[in-house]
N, C-alpha and C. Protein backbone atom coordinates (compact mmCIF):
# COMPACT_ATOMS: atom_id res chain seq x y z
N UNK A 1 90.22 115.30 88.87
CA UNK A 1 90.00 115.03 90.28
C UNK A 1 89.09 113.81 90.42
N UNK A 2 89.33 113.13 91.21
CA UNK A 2 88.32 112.19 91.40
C UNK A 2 87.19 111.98 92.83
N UNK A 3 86.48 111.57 92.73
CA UNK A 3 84.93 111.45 93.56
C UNK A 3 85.58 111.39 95.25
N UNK A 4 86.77 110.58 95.52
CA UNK A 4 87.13 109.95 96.74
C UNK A 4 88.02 111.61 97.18
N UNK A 5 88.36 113.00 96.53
CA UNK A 5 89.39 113.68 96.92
C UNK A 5 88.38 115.28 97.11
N UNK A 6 87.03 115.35 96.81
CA UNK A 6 86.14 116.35 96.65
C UNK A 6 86.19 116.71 98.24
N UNK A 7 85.97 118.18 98.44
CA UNK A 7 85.72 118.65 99.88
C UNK A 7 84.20 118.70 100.34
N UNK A 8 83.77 118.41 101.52
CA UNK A 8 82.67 118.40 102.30
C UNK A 8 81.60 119.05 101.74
N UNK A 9 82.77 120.71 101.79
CA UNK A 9 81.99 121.96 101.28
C UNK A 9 80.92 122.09 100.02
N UNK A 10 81.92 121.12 99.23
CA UNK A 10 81.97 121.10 97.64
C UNK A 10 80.48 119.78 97.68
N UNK A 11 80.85 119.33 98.30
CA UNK A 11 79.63 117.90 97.81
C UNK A 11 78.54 118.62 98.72
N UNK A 12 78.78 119.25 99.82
CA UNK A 12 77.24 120.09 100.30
C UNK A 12 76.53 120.65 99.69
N UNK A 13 77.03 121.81 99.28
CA UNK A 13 76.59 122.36 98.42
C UNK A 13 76.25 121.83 97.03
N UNK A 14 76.82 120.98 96.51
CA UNK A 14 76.07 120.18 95.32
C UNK A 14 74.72 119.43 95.79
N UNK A 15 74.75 119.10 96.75
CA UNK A 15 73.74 117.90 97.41
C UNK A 15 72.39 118.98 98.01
N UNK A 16 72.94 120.27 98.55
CA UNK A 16 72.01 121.38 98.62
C UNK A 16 71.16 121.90 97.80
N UNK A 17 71.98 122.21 96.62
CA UNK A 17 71.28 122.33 95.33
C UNK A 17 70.43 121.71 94.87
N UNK A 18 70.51 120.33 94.38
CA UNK A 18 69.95 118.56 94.13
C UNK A 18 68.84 119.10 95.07
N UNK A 19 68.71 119.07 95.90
CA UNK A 19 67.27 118.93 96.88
C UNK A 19 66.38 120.24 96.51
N UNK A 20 66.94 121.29 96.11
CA UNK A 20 66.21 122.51 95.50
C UNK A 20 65.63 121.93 94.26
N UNK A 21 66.70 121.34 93.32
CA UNK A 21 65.66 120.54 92.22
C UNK A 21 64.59 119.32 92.38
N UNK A 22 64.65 118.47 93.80
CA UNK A 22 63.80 117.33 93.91
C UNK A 22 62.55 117.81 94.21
N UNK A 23 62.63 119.68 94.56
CA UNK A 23 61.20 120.27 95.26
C UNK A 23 60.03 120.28 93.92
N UNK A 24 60.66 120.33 92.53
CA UNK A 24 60.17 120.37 91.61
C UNK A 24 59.10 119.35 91.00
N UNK A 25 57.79 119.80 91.19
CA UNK A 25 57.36 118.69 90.71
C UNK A 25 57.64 117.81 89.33
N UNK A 26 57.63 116.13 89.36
CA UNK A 26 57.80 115.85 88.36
C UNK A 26 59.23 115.89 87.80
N UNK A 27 60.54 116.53 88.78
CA UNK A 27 61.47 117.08 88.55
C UNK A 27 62.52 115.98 87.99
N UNK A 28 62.20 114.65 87.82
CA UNK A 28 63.38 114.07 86.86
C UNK A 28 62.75 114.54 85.13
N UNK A 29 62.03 114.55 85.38
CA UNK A 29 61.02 114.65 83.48
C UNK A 29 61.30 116.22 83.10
N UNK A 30 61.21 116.84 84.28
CA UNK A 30 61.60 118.30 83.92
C UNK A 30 62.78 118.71 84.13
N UNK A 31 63.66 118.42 84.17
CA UNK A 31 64.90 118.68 84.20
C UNK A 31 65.95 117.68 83.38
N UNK A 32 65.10 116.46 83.12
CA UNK A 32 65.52 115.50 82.14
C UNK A 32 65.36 115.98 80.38
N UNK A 33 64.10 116.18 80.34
CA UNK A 33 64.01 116.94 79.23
C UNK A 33 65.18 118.00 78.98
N UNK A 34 65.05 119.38 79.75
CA UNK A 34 66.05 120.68 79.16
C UNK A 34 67.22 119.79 79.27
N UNK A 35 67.55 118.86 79.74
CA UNK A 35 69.63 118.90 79.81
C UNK A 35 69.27 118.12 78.32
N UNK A 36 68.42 116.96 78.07
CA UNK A 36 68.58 116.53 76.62
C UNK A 36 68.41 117.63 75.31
N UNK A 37 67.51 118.03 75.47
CA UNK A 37 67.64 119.52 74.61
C UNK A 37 68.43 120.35 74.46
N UNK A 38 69.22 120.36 75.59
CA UNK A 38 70.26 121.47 75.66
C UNK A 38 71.46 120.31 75.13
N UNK A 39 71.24 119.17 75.46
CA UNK A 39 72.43 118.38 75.38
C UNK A 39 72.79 118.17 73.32
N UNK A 40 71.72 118.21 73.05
CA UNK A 40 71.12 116.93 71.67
C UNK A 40 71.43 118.73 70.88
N UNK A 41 71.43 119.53 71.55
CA UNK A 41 71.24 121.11 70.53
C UNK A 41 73.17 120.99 70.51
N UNK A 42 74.03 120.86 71.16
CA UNK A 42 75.31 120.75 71.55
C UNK A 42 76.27 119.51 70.70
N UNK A 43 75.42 118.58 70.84
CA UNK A 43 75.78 117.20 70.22
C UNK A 43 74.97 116.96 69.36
N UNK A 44 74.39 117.04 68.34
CA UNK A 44 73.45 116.77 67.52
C UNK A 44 73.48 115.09 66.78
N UNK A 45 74.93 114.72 66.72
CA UNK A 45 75.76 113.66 66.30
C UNK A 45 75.57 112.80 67.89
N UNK A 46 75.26 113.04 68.71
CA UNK A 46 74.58 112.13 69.63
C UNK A 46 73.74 111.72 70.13
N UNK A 47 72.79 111.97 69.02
CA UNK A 47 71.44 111.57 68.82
C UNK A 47 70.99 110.28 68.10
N UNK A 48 71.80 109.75 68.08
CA UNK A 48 71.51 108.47 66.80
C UNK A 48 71.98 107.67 68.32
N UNK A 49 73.33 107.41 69.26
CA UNK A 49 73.54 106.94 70.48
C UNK A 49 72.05 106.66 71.13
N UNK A 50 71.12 107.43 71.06
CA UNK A 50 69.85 107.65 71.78
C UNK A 50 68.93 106.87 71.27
N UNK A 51 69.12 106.84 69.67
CA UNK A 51 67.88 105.90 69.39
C UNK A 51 67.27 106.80 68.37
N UNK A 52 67.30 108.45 68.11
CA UNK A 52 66.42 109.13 67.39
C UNK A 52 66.82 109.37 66.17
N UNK A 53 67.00 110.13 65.36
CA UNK A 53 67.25 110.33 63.94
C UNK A 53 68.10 111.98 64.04
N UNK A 54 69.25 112.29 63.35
CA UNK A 54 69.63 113.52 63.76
C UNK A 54 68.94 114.50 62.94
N UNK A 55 68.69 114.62 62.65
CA UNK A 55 67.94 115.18 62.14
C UNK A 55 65.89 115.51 62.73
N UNK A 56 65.71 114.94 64.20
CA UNK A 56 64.77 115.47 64.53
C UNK A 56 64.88 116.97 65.75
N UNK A 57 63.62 117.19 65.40
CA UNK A 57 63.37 118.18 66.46
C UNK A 57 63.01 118.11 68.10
N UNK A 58 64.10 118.23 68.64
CA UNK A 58 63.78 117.64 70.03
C UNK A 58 62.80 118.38 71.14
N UNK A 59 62.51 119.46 70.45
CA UNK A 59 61.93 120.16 70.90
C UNK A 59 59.99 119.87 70.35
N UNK A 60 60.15 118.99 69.45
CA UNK A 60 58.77 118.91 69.16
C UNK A 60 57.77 118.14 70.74
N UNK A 61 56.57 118.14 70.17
CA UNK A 61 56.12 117.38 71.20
C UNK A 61 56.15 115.95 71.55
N UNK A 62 56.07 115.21 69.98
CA UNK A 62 56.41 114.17 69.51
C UNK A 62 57.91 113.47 70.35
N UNK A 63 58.65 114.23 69.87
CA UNK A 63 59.48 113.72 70.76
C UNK A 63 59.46 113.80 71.95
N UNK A 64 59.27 114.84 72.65
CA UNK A 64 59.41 114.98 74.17
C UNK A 64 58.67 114.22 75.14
N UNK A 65 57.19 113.66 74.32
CA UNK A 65 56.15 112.98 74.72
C UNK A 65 56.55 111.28 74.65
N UNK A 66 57.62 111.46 73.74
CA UNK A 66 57.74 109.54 73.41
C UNK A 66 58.09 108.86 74.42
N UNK A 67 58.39 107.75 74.79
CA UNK A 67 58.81 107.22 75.67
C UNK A 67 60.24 106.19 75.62
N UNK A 68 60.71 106.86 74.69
CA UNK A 68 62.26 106.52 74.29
C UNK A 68 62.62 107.87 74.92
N UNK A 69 62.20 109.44 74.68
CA UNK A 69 62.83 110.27 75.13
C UNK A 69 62.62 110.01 76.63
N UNK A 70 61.17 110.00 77.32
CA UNK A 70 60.97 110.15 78.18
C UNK A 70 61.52 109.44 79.49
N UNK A 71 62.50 107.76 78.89
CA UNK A 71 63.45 107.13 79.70
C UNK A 71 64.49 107.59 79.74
N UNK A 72 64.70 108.08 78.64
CA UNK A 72 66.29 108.24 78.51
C UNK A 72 66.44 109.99 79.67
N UNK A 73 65.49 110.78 79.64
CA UNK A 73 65.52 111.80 80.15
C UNK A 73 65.70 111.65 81.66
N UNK A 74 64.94 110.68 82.28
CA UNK A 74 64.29 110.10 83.50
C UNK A 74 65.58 109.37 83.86
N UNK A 75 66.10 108.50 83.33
CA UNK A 75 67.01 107.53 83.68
C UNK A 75 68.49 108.35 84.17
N UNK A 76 68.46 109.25 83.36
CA UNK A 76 69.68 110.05 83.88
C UNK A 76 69.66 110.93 84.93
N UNK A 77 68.36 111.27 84.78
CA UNK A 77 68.42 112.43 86.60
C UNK A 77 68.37 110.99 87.50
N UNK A 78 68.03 109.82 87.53
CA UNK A 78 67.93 109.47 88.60
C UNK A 78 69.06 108.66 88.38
N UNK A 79 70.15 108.69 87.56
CA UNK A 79 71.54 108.19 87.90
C UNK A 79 72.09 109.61 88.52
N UNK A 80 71.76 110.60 88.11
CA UNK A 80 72.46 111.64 89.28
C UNK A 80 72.14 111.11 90.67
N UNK A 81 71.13 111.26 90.88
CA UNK A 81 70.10 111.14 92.13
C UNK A 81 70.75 109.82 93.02
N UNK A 82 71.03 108.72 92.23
CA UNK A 82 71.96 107.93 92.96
C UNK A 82 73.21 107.51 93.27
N UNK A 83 73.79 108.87 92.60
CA UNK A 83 75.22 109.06 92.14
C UNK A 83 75.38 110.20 93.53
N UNK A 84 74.61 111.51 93.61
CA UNK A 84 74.81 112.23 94.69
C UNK A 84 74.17 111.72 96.03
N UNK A 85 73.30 110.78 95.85
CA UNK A 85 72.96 110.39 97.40
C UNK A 85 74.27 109.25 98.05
N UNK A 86 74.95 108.85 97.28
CA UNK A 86 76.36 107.88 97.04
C UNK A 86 77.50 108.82 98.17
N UNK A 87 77.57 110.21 97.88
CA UNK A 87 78.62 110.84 97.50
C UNK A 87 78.86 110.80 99.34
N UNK A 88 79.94 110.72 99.84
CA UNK A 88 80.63 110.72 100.99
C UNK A 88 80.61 108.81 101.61
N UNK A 89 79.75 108.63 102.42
CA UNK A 89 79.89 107.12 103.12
C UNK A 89 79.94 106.08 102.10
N UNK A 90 79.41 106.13 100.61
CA UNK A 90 79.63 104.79 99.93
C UNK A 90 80.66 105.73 98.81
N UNK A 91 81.56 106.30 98.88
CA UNK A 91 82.29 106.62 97.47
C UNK A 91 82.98 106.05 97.36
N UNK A 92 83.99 104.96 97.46
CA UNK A 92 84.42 104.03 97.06
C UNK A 92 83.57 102.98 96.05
N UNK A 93 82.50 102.98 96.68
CA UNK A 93 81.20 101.65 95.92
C UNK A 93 80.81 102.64 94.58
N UNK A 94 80.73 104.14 95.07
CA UNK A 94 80.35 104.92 93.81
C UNK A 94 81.70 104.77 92.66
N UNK A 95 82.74 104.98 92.95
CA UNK A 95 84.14 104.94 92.05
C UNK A 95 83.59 103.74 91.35
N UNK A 96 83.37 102.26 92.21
CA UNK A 96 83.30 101.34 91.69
C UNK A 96 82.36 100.83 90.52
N UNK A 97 80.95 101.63 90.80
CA UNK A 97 79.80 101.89 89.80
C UNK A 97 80.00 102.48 88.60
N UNK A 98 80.69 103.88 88.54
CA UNK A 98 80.97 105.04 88.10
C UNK A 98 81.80 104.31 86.60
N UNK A 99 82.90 103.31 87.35
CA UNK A 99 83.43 102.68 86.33
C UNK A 99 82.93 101.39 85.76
N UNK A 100 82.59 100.86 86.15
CA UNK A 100 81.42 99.94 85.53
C UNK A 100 80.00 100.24 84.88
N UNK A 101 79.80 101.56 84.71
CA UNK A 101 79.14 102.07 83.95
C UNK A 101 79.80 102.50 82.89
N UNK A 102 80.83 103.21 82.87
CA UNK A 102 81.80 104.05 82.13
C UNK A 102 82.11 102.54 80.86
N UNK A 103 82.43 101.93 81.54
CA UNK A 103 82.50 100.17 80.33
C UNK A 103 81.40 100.06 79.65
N UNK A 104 80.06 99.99 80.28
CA UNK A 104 78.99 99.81 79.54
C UNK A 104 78.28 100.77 78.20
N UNK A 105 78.74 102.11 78.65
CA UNK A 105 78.43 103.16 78.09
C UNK A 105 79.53 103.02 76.80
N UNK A 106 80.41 102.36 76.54
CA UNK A 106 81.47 102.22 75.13
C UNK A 106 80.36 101.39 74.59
N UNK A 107 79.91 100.44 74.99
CA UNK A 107 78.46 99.58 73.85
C UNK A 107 77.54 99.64 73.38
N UNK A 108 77.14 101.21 74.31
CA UNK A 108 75.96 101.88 74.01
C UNK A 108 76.46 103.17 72.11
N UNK A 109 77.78 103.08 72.16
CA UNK A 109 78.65 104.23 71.62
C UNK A 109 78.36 105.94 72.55
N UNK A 110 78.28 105.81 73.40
CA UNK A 110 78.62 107.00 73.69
C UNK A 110 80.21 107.45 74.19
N UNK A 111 80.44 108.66 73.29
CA UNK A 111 81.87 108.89 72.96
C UNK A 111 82.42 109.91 74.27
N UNK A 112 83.91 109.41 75.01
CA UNK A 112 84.40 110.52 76.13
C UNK A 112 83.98 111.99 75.97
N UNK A 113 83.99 112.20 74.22
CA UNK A 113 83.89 113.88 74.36
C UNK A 113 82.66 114.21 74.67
N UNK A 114 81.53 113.16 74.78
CA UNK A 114 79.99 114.02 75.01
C UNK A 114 80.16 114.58 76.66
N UNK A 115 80.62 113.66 77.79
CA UNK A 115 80.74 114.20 78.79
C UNK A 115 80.90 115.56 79.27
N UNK A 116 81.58 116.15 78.37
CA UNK A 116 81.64 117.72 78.70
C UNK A 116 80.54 118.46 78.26
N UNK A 117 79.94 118.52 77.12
CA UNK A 117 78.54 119.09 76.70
C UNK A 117 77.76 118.55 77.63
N UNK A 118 77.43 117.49 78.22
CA UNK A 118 76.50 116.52 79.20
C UNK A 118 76.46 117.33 80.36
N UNK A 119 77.39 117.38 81.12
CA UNK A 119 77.88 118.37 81.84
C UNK A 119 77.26 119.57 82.08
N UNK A 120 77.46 120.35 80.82
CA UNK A 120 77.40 121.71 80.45
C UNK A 120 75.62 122.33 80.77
N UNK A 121 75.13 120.99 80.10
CA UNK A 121 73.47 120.88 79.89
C UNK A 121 73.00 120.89 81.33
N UNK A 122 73.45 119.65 81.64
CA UNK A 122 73.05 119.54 83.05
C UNK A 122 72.95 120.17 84.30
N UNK A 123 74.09 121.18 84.42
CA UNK A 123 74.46 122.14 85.18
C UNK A 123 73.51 123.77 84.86
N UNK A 124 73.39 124.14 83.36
CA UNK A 124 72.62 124.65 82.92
C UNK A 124 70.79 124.44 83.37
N UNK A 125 70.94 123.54 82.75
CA UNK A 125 69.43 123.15 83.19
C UNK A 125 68.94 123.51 84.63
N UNK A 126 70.02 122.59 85.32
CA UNK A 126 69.83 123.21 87.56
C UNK A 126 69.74 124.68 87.42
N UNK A 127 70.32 125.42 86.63
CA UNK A 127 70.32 126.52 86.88
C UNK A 127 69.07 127.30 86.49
N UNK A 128 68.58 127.01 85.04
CA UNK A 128 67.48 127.50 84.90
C UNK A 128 65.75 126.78 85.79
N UNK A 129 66.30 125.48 85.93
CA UNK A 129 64.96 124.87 87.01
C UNK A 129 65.18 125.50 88.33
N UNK A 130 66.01 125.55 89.11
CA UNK A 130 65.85 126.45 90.45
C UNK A 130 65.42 127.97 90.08
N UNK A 131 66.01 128.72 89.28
CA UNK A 131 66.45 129.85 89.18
C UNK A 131 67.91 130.30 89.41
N UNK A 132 68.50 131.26 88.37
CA UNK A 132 69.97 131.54 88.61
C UNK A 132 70.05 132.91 89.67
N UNK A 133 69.24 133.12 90.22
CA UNK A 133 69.66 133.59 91.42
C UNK A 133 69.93 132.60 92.64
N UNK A 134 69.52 131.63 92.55
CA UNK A 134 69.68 130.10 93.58
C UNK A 134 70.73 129.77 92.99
N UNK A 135 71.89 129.87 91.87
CA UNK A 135 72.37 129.21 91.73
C UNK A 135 73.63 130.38 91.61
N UNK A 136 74.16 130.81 92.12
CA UNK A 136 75.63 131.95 91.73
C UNK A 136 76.89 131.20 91.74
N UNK A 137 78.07 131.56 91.18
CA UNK A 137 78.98 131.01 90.21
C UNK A 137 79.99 130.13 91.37
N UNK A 138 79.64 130.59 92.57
CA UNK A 138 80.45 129.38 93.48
C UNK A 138 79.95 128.02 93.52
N UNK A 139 78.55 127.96 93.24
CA UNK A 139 77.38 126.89 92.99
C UNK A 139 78.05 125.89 92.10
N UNK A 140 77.93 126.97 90.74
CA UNK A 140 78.11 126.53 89.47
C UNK A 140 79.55 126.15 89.57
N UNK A 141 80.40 126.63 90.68
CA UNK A 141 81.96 125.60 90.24
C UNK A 141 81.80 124.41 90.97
N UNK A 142 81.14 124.62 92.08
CA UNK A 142 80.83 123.10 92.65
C UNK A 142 80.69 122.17 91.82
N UNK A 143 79.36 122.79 91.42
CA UNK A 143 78.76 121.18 90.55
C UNK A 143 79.81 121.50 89.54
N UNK A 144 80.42 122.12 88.67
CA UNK A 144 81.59 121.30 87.90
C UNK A 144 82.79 120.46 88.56
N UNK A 145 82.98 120.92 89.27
CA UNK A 145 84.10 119.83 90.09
C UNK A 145 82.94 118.53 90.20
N UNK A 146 82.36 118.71 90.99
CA UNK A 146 81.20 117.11 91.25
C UNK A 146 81.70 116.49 90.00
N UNK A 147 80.70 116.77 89.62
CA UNK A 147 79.90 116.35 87.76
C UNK A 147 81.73 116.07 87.12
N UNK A 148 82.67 116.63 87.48
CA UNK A 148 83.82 116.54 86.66
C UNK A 148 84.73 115.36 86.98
N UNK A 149 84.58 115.44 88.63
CA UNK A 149 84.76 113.68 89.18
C UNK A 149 84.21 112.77 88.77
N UNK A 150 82.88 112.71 89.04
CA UNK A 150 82.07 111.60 88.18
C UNK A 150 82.49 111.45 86.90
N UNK A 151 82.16 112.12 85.85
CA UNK A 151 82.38 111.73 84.64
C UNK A 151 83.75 111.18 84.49
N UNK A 152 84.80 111.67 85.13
CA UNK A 152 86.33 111.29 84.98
C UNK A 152 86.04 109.63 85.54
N UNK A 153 85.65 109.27 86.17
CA UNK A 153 85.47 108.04 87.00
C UNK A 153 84.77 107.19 85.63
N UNK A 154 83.76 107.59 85.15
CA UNK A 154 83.14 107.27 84.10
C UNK A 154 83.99 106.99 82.65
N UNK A 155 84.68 108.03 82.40
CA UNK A 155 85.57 107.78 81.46
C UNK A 155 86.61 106.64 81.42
N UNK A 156 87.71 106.89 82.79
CA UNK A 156 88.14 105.62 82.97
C UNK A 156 88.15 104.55 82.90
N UNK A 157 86.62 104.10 83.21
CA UNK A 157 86.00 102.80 82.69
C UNK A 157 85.80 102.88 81.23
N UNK A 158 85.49 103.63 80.72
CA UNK A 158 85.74 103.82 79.09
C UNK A 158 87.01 102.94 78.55
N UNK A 159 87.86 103.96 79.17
CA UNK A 159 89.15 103.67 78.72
C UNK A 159 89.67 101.98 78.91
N UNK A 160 88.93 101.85 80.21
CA UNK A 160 89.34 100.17 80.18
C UNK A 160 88.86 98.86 79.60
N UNK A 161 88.12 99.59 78.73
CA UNK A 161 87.38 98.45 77.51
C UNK A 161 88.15 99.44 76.13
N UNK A 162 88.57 100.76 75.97
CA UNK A 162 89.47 100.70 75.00
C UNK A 162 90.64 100.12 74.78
N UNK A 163 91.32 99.15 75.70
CA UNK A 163 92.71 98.63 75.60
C UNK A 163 93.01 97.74 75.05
């Protein structure tokens, strides 16, 4: 599915959610952290993409404290953050981002299949930072449809520097 065909309902409620996590203090660092942990425990082989060694513990303090983790953690909630504040009056400009990122991200090597673990983390994570009583399984299909547009939008651009 893509970003331009999502229902009202569907991006409300994703965008409802999102604001339950912005109440959080500090909430790109804390919610940036668990999806990489959860992400890097899933992908372990996409940890070298990042900059770290696979073989570390992402859970140490060392890491969590560095400031290679601490961008890379940060940088991605607030590509959500400008990815869902996007979503309805500029989604066309978002399609257009979405895939021009999706190009850039082949140079970085990050591979189509991480998107789904990425995903997985991310959605996880909302769930354990709000609480999963804030979050029940109509929630949780939302944000996979969202999150499943985006990344498809993302991939595409992948694909158009694989040709």
């Amino acid at each position: 599915m893509m970003v331009a065909e999502m229902s009202y309902s569907t991006v409300s409620s994703v965008i409802d959610t999102w604001e339950q996590v912005r109440r959080v203090p500090n909430y790109s660092r804390v919610i940036g952290t668990l999806l990489f942990q959860k992400f890097f425990a899933m992908e372990p082989g996409a940890k070298r993409v990042f900059g770290f060694r696979e073989d570390m513990d992402m859970h140490s303090e060392d890491v969590v404290k560095s400031r290679r983790f601490i961008k890379h953690a940060t940088f991605f909630v607030q590509m959500i953050d400008r990815s869902l504040d996007m979503l309805g009056p500029d989604v066309d400009m978002l399609t257009e981002i979405l895939l021009e990122l999706g190009e850039k991200h082949v140079r970085y090597g990050v591979k189509p299949e991480y998107f789904s673990p990425m995903g997985t983390a991310l959605i996880d994570s909302i769930a354990v930072t709000i609480g999963e009583d804030k979050f029940p399984s109509n929630v949780r299909a939302d944000w996979v449809e969202v999150y499943g547009a985006l990344s498809y939008d993302m991939i595409r651009g992948q694909s158009r520097v694989a040709r």
